[in-house]
Protein backbone atom coordinates (compact mmCIF):
# COMPACT_ATOMS: atom_id res chain seq x y z
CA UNK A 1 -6.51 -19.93 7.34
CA UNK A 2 -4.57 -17.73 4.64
CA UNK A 3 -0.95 -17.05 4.58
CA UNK A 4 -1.17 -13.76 5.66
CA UNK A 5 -3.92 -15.10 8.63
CA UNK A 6 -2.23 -17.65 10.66
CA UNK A 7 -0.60 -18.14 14.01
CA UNK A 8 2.87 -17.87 14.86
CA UNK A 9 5.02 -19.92 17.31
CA UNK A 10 7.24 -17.71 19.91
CA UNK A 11 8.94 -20.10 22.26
CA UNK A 12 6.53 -22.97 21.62
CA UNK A 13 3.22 -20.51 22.36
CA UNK A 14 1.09 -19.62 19.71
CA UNK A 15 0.81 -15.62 19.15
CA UNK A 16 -2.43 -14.93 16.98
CA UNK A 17 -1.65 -12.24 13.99
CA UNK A 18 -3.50 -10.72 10.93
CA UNK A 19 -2.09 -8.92 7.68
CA UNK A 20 -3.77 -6.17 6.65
CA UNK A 21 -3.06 -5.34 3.17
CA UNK A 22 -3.87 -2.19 2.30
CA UNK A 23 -2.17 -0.99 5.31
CA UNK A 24 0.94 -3.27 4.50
CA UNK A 25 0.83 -3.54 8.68
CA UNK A 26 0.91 -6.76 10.89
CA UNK A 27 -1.47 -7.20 13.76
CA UNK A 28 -0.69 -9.72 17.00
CA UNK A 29 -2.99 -10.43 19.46
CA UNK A 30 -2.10 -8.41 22.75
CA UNK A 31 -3.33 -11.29 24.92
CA UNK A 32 -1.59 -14.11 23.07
CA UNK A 33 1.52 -11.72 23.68
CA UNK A 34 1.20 -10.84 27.58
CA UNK A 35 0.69 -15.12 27.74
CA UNK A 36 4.22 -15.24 26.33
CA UNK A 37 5.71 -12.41 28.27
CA UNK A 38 4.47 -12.91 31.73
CA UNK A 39 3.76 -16.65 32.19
CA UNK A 40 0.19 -15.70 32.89
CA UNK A 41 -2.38 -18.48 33.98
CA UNK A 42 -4.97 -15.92 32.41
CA UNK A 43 -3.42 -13.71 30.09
CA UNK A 44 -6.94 -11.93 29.08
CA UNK A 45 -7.77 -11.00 32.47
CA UNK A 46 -3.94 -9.42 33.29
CA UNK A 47 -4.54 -7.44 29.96
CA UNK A 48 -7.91 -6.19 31.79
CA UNK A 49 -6.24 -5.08 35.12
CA UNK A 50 -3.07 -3.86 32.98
CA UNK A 51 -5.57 -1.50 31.00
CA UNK A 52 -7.55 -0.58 33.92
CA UNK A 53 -4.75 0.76 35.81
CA UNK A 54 -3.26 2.35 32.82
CA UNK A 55 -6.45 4.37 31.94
CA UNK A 56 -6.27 5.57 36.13
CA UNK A 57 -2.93 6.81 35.63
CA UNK A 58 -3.92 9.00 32.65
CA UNK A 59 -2.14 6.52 29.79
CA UNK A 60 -3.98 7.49 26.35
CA UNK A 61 -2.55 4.10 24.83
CA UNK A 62 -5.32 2.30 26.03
CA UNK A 63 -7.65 4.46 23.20
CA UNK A 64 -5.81 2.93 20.97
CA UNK A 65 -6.38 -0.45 21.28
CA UNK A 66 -9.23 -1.71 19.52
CA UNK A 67 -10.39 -5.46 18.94
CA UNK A 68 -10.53 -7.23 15.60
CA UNK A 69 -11.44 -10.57 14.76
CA UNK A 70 -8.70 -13.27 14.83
CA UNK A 71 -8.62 -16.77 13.87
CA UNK A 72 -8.51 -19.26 17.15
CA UNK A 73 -6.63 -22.25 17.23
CA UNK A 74 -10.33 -24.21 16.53
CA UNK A 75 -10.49 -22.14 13.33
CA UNK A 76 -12.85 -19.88 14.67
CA UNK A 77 -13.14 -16.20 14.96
CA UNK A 78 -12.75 -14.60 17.89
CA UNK A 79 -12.39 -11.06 19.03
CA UNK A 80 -9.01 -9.81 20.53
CA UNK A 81 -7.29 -7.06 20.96
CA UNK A 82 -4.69 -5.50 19.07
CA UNK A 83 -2.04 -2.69 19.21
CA UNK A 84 -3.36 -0.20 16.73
């Protein structure tokens, strides 16, 4: 894991993020975030119903979220979503 590749601590939960360089732009993972926020026993699937009912109620934010690959507390890739 580089610097600018590694996972943060937020009240003792780990929050997934990415630098991208040539942006000069930070990325978190969305679901590592909602785990944080809302106490969630599965953060992933509340992101799912959260996007579902924002794309019924006409919300174009959920367009904008694509997934990139994020290093995983095992070291491994893994695909998650993030806010831009």
């Amino acid at each position: 894991m580089t610097q600018n590749d590694k996972i943060q601590l937020f009240e003792n939960k780990h929050i997934r993020t990415a630098w991208d360089e040539e942006k000069e732009e930070w990325y978190f993972s969305v679901v590592d975030v909602i785990g944080v926020l809302t106490d969630s026993a599965d953060p992933a699937a509340y992101w799912r119903k959260r996007k579902q009912r924002m794309k019924n109620e006409g919300n174009e934010i959920v367009t904008n979220c694509h997934s990139l690959k994020m290093v995983v507390t095992d070291r491994k890739n893994s695909k998650c979503n993030s806010p831009n």
